[in-house]
N, C-alpha and C. Protein backbone atom coordinates (compact mmCIF):
# COMPACT_ATOMS: atom_id res chain seq x y z
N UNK A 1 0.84 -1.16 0.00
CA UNK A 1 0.00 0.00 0.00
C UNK A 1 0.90 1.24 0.00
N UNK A 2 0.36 1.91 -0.64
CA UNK A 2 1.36 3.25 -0.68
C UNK A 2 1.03 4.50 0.22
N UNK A 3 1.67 4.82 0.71
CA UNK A 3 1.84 5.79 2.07
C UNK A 3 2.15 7.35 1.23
N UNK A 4 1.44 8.35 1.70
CA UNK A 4 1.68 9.52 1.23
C UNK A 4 1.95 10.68 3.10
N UNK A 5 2.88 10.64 2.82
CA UNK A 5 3.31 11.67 3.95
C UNK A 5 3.92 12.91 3.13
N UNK A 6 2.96 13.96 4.16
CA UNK A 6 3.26 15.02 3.43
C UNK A 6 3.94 15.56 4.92
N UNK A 7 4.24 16.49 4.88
CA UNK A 7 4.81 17.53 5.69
C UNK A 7 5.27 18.71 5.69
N UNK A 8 5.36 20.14 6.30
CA UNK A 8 5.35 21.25 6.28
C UNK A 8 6.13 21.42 7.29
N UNK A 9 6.91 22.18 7.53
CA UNK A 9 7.71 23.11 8.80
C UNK A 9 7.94 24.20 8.77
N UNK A 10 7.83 25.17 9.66
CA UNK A 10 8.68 26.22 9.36
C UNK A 10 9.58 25.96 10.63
N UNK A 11 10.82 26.74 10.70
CA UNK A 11 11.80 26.82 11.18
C UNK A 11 11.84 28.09 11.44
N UNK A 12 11.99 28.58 13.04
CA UNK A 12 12.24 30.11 13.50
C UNK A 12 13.23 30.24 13.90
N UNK A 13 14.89 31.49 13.99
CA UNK A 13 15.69 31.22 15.16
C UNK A 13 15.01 31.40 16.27
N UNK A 14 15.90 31.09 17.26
CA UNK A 14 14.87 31.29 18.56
C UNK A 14 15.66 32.91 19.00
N UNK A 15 16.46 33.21 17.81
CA UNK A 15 16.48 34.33 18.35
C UNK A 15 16.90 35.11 17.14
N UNK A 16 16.29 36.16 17.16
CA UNK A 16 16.02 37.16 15.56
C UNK A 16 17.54 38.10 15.31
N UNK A 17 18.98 37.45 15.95
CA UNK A 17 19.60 38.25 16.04
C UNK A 17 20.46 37.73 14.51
N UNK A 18 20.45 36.56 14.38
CA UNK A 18 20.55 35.83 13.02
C UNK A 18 20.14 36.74 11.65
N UNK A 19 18.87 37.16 11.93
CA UNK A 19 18.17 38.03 10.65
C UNK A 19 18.09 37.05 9.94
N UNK A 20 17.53 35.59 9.90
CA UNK A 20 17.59 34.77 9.02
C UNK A 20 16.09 34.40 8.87
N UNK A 21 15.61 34.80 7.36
CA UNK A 21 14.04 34.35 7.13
C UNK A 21 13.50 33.25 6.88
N UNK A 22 12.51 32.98 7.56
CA UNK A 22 11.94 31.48 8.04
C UNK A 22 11.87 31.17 6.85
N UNK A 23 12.26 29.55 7.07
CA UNK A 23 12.45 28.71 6.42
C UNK A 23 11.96 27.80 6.02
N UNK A 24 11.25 27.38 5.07
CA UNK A 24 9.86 26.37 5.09
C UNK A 24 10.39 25.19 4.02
N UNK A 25 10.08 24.11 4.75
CA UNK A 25 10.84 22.50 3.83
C UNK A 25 9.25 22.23 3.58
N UNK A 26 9.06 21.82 2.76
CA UNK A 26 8.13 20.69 2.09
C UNK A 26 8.43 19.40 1.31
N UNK A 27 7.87 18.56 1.40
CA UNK A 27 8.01 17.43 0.62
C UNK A 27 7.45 16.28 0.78
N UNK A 28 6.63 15.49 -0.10
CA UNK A 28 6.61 14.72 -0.22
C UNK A 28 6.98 13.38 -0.85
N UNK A 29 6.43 12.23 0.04
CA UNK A 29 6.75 10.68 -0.37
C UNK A 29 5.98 10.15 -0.58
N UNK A 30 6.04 9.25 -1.63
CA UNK A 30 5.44 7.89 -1.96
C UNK A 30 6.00 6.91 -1.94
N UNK A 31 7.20 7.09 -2.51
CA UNK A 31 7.98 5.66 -2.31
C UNK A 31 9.17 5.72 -2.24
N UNK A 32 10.15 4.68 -1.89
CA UNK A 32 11.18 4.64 -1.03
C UNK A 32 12.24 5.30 -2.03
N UNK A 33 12.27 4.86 -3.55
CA UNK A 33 12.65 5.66 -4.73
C UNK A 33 12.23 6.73 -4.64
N UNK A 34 11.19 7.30 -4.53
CA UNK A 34 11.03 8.90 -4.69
C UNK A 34 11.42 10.00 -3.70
N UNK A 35 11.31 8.86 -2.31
CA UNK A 35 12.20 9.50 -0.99
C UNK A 35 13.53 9.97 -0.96
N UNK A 36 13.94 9.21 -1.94
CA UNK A 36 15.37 9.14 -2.06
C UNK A 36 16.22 10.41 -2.87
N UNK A 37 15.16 10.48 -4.42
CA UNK A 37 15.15 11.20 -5.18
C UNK A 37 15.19 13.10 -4.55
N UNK A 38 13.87 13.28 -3.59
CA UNK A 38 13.52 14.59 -3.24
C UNK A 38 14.04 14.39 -1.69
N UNK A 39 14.82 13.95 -1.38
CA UNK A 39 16.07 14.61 -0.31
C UNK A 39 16.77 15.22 -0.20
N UNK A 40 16.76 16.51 0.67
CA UNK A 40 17.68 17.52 0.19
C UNK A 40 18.98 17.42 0.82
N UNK A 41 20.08 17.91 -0.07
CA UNK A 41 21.59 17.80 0.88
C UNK A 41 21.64 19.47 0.71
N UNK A 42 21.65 19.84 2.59
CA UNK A 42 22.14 21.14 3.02
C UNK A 42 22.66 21.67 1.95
N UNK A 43 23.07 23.09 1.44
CA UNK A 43 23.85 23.46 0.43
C UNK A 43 23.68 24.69 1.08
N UNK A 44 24.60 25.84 0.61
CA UNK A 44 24.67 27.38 1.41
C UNK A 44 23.28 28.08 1.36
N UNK A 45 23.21 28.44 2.76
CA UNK A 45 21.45 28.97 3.12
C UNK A 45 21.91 30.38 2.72
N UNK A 46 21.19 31.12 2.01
CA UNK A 46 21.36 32.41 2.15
C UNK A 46 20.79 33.20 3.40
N UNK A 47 21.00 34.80 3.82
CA UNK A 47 20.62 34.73 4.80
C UNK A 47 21.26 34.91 6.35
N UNK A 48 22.33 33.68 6.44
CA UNK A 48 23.11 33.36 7.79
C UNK A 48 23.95 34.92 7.51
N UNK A 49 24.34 34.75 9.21
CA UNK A 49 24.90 36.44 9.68
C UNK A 49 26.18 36.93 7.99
N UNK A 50 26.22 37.98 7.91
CA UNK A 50 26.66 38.61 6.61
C UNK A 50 27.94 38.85 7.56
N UNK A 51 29.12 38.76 6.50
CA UNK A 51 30.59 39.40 7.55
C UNK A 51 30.32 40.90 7.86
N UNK A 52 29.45 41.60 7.45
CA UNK A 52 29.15 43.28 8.23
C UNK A 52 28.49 42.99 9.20
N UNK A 53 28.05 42.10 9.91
CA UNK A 53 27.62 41.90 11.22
C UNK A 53 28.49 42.06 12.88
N UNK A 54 29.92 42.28 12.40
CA UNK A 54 30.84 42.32 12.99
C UNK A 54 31.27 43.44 14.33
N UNK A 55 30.92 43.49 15.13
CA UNK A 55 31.26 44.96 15.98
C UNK A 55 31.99 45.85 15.37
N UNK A 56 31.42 47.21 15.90
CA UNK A 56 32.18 48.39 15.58
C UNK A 56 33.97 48.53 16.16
N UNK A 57 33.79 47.72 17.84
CA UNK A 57 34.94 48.12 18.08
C UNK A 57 36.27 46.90 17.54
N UNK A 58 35.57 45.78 17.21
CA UNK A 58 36.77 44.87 16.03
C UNK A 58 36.72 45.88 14.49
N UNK A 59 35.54 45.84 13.83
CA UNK A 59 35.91 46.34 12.43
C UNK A 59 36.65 47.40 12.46
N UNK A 60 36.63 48.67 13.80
CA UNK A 60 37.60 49.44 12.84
C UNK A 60 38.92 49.16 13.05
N UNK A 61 39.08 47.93 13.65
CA UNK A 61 40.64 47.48 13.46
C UNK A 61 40.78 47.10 12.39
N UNK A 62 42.14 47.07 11.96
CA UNK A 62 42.47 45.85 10.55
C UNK A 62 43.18 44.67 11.11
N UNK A 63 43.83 44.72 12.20
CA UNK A 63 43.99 43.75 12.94
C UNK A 63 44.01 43.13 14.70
N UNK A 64 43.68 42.23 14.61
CA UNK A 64 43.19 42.01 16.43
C UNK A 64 44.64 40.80 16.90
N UNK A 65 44.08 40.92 17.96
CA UNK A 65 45.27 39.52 18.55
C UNK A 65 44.21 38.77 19.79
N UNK A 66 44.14 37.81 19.10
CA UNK A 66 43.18 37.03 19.95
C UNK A 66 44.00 35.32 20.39
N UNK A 67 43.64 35.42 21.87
CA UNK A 67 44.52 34.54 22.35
C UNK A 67 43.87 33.67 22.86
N UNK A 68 42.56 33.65 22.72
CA UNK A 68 41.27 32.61 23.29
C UNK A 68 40.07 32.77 22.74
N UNK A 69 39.32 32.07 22.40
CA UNK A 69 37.66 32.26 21.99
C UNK A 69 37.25 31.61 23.25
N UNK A 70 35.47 32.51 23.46
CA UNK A 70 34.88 31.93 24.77
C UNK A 70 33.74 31.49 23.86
N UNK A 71 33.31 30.76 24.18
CA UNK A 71 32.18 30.15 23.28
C UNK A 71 31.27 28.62 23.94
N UNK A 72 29.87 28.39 23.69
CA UNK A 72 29.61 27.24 23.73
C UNK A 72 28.98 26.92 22.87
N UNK A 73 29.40 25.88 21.76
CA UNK A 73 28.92 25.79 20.72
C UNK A 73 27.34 24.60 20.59
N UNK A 74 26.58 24.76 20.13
CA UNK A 74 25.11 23.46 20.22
C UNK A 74 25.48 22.08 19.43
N UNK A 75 26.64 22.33 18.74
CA UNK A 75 27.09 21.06 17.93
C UNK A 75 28.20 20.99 17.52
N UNK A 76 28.93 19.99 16.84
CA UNK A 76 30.31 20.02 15.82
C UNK A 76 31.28 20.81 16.61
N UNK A 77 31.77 20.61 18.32
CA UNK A 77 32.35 21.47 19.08
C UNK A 77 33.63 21.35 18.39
N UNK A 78 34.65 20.01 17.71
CA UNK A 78 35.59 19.85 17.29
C UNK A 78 36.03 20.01 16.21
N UNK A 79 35.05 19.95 15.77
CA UNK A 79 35.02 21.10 14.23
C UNK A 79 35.50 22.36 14.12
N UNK A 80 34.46 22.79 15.03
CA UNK A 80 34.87 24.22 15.22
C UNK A 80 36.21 24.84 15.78
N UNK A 81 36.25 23.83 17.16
CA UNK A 81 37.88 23.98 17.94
C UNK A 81 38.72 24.14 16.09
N UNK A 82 38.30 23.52 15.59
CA UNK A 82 39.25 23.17 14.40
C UNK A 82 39.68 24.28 13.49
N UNK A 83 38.65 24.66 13.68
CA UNK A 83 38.63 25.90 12.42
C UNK A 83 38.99 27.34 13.08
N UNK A 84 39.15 27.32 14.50
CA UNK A 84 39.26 28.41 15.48
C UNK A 84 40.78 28.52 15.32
N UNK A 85 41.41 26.72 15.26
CA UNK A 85 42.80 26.90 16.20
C UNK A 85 44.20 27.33 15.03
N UNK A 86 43.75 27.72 13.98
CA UNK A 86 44.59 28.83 12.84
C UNK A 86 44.40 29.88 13.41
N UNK A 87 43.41 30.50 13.90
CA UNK A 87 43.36 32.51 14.63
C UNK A 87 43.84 32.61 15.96
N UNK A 88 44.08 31.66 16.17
CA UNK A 88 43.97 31.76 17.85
C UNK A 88 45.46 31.82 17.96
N UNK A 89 46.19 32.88 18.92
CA UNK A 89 47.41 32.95 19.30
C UNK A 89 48.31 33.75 18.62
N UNK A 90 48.04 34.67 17.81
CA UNK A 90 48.59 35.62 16.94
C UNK A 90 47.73 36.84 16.06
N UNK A 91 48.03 37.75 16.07
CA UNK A 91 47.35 39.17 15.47
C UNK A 91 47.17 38.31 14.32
N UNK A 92 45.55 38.67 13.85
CA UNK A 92 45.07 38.02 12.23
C UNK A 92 44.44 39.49 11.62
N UNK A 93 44.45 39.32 10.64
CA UNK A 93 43.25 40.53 9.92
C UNK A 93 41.72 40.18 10.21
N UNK A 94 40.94 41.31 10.37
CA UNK A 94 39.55 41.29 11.44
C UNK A 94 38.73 40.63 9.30
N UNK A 95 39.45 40.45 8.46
CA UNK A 95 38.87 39.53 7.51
C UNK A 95 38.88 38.62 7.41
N UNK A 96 39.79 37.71 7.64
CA UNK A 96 40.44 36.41 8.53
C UNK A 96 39.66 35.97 9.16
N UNK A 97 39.49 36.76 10.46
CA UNK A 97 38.30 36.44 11.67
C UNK A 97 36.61 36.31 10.94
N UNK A 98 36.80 37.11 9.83
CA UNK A 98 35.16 36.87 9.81
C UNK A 98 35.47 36.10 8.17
N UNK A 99 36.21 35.59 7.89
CA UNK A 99 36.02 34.36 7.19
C UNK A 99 36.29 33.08 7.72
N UNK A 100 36.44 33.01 9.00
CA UNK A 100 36.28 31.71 10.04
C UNK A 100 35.22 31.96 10.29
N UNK A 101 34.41 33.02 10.65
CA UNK A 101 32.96 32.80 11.16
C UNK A 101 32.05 32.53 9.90
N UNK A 102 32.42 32.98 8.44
CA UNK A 102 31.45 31.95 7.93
C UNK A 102 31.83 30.80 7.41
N UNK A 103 32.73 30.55 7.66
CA UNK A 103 33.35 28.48 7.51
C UNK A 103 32.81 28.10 8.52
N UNK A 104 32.32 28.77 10.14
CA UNK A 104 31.84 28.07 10.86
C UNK A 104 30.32 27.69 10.72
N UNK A 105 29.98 29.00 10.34
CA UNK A 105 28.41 28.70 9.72
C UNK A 105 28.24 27.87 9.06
N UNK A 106 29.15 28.26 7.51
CA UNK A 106 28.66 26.88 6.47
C UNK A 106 28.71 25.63 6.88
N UNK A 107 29.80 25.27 8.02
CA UNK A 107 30.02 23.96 9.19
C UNK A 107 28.51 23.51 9.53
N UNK A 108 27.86 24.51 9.78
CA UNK A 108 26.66 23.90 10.30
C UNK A 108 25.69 23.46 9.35
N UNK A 109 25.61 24.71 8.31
CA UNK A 109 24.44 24.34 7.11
C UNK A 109 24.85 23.24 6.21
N UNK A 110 26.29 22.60 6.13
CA UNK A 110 26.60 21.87 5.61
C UNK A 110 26.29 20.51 6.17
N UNK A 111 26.24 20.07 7.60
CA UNK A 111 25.98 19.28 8.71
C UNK A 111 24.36 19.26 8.52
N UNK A 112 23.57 19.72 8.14
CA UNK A 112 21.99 19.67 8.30
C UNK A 112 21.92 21.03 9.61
N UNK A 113 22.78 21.66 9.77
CA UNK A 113 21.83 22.65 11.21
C UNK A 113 21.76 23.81 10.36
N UNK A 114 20.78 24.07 9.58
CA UNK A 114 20.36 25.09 8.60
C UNK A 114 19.83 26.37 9.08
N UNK A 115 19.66 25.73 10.06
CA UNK A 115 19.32 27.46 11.19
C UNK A 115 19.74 28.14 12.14
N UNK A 116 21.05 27.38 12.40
CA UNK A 116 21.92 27.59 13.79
C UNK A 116 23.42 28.21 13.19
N UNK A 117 23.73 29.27 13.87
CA UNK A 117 24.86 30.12 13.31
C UNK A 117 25.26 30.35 14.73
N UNK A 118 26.63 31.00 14.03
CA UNK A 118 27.37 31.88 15.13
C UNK A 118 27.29 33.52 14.47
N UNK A 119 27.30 34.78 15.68
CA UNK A 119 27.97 35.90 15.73
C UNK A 119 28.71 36.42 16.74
N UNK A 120 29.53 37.24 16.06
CA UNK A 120 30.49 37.95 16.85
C UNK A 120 30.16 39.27 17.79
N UNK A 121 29.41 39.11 18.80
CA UNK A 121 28.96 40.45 19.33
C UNK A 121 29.71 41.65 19.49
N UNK A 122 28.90 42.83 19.64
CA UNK A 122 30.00 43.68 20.58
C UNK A 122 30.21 43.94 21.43
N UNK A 123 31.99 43.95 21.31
CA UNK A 123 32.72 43.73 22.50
C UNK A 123 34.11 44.64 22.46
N UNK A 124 34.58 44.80 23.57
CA UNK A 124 35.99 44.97 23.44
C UNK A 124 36.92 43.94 23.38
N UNK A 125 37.83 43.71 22.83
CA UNK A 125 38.48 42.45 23.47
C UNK A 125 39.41 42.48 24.45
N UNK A 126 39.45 41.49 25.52
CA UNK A 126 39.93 42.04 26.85
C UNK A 126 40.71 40.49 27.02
N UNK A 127 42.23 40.79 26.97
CA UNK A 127 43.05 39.83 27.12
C UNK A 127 42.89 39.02 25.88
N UNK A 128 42.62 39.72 24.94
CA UNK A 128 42.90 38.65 23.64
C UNK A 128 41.48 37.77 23.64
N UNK A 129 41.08 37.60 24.68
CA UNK A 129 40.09 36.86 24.85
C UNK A 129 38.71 37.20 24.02
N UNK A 130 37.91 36.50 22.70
CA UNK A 130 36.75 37.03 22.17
C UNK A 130 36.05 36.07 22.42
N UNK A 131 34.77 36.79 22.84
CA UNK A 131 33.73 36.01 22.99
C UNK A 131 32.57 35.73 21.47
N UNK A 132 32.53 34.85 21.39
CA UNK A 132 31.46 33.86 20.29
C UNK A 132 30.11 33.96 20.83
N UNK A 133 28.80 34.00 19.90
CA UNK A 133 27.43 33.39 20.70
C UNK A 133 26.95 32.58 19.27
N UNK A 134 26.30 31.46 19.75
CA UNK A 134 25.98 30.71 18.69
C UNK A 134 24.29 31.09 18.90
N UNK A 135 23.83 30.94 18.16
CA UNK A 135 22.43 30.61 18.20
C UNK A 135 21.58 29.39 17.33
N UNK A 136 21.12 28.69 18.51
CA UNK A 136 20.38 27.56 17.78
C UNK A 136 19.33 27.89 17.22
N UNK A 137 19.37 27.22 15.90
CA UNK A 137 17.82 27.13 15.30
C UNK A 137 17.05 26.39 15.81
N UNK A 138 15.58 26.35 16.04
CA UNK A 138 14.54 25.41 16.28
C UNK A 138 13.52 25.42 15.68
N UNK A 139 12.46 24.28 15.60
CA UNK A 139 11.53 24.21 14.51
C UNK A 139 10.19 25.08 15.89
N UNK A 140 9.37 25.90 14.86
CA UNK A 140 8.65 26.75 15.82
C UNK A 140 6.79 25.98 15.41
N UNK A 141 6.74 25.36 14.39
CA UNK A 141 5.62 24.84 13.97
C UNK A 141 5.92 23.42 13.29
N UNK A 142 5.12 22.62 13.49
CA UNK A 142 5.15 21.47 13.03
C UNK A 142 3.67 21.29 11.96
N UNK A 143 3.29 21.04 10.69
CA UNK A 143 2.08 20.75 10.50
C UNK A 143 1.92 19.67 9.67
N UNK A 144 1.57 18.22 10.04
CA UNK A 144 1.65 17.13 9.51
C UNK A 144 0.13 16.98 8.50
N UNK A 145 -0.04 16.47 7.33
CA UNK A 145 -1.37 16.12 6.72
C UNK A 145 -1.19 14.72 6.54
N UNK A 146 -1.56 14.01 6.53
CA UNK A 146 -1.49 11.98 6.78
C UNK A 146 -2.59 11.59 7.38
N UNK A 147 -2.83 10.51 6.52
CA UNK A 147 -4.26 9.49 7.12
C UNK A 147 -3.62 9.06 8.71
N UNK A 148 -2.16 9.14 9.03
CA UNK A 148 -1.94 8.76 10.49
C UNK A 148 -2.35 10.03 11.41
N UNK A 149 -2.20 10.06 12.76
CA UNK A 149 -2.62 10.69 13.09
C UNK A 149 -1.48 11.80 13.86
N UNK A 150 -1.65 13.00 14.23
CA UNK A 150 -0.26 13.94 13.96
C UNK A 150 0.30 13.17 14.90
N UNK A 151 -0.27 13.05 16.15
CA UNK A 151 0.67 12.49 17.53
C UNK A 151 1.60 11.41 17.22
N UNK A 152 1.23 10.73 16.80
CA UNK A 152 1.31 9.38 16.48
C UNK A 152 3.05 9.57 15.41
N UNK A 153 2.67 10.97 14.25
CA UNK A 153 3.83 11.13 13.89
C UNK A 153 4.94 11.98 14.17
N UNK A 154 4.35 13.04 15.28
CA UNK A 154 5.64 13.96 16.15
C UNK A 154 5.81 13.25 16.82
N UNK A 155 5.78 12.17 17.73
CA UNK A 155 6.05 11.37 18.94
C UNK A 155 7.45 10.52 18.17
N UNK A 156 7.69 10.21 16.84
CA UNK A 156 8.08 9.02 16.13
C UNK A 156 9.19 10.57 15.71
N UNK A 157 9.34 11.77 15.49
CA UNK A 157 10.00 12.53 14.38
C UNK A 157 10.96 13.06 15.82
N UNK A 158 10.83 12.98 16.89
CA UNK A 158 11.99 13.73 17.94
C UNK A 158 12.70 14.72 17.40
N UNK A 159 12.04 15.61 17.29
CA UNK A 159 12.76 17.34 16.42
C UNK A 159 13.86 17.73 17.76
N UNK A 160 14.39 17.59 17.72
CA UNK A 160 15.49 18.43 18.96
C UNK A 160 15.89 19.94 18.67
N UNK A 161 16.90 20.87 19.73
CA UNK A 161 17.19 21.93 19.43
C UNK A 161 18.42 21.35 19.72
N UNK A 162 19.49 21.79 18.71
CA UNK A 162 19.29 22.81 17.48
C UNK A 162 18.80 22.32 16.27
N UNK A 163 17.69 22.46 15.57
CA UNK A 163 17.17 21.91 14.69
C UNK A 163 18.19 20.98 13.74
N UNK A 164 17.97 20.33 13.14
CA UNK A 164 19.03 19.33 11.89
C UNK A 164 18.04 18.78 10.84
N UNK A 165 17.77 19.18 9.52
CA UNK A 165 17.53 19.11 8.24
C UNK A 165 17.81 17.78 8.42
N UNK A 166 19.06 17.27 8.37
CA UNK A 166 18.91 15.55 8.06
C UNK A 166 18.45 14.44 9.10
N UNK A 167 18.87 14.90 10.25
CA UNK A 167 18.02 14.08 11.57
C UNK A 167 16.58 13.82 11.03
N UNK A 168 15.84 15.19 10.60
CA UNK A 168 14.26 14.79 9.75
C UNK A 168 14.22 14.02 9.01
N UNK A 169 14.93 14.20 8.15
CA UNK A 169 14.97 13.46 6.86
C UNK A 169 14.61 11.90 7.19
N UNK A 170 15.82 11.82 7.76
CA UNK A 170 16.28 10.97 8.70
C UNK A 170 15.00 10.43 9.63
N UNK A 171 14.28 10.51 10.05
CA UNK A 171 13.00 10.06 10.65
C UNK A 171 12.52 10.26 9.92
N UNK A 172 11.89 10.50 8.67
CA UNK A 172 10.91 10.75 8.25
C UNK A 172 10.56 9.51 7.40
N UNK A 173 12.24 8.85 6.71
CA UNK A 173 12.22 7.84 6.46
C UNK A 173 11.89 6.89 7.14
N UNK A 174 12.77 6.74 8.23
CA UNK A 174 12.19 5.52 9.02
C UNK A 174 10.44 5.53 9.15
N UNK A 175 10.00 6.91 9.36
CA UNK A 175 8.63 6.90 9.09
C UNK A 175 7.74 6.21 8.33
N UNK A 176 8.01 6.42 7.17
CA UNK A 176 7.73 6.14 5.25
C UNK A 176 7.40 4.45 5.63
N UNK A 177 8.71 4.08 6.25
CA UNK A 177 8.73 2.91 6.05
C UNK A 177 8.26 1.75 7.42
N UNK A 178 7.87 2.26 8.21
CA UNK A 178 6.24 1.85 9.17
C UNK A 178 4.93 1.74 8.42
């Protein structure tokens, strides 16, 4: 018998400091071939923080000396350590710095977290030390249409924060195929 699951989301940050406009997935399945077919792989969200998002008191430097990031990241912490530990410990250009912050982004949209970014607030930097804030994305609406019944399929889809594009996917299949 063939199963038609449809589904709708939107996706809100949980915090508007992103400036990133909601995001709405649709798609449907019929079959395990066509599931396969209309799966999306993350690709660059437009949108995520722009490098002019940057404080006044870093940009009008041309260069900083940063000797620590403070940060807690919602995912891919070693990733990121990764991509941090080239800036860290020597004066870089404040372009440098904000082309690690969007390798860290694309880190995420590339990973399925299509709504979760980092920015660089403002700050002074005090002991080299800069502080990071990430913000998680989360799904703010769920709206299922299926002869099953919704409970039955949010109880089975475990949306977590920080949202993840393929974790869904990812249940949605296992779904399909109940």
């Amino acid at each position: 018998m063939m199963q038609v699951l449809t589904f709708a989301l939107g996706i809100l940050l949980a915090v508007s400091a992103l400036a990133i406009d909601d995001v709405v997935a649709t798609g449907s399945f019929t079959s395990k071939a066509k599931a396969k077919q209309q799966l999306v792989k993350p690709k660059r969200v437009k949108g995520l923080p722009s490098t002019a998002a940057l404080s006044p008191q870093i940009s009008e430097q041309s260069r900083v000396e940063i000797s620590r990031f403070i940060y807690q990241a919602p995912a891919l912490e070693e990733q990121i350590a990764a991509l941090l530990l080239p800036v860290t410990g020597s004066q870089i250009e404040t372009t440098t710095l904000l082309t690690t912050k969007d390798k860290i982004n694309q880190l995420f949209v590339t990973n399925g977290f299509i709504n979760t970014g980092m920015v660089i607030p403002d700050q002074q930097i005090h002991k080299g030390a800069l502080k990071l804030d990430f913000i998680s994305g989360k799904i703010s609406d769920l709206q299922i249409s299926s002869r099953l019944k919704d409970k039955y399929i949010s109880s089975r889809l475990e949306i977590n924060e920080p949202f993840n594009l393929v974790q869904l996917q990812d249940a949605l299949k296992l779904l399909e195929q109940n």
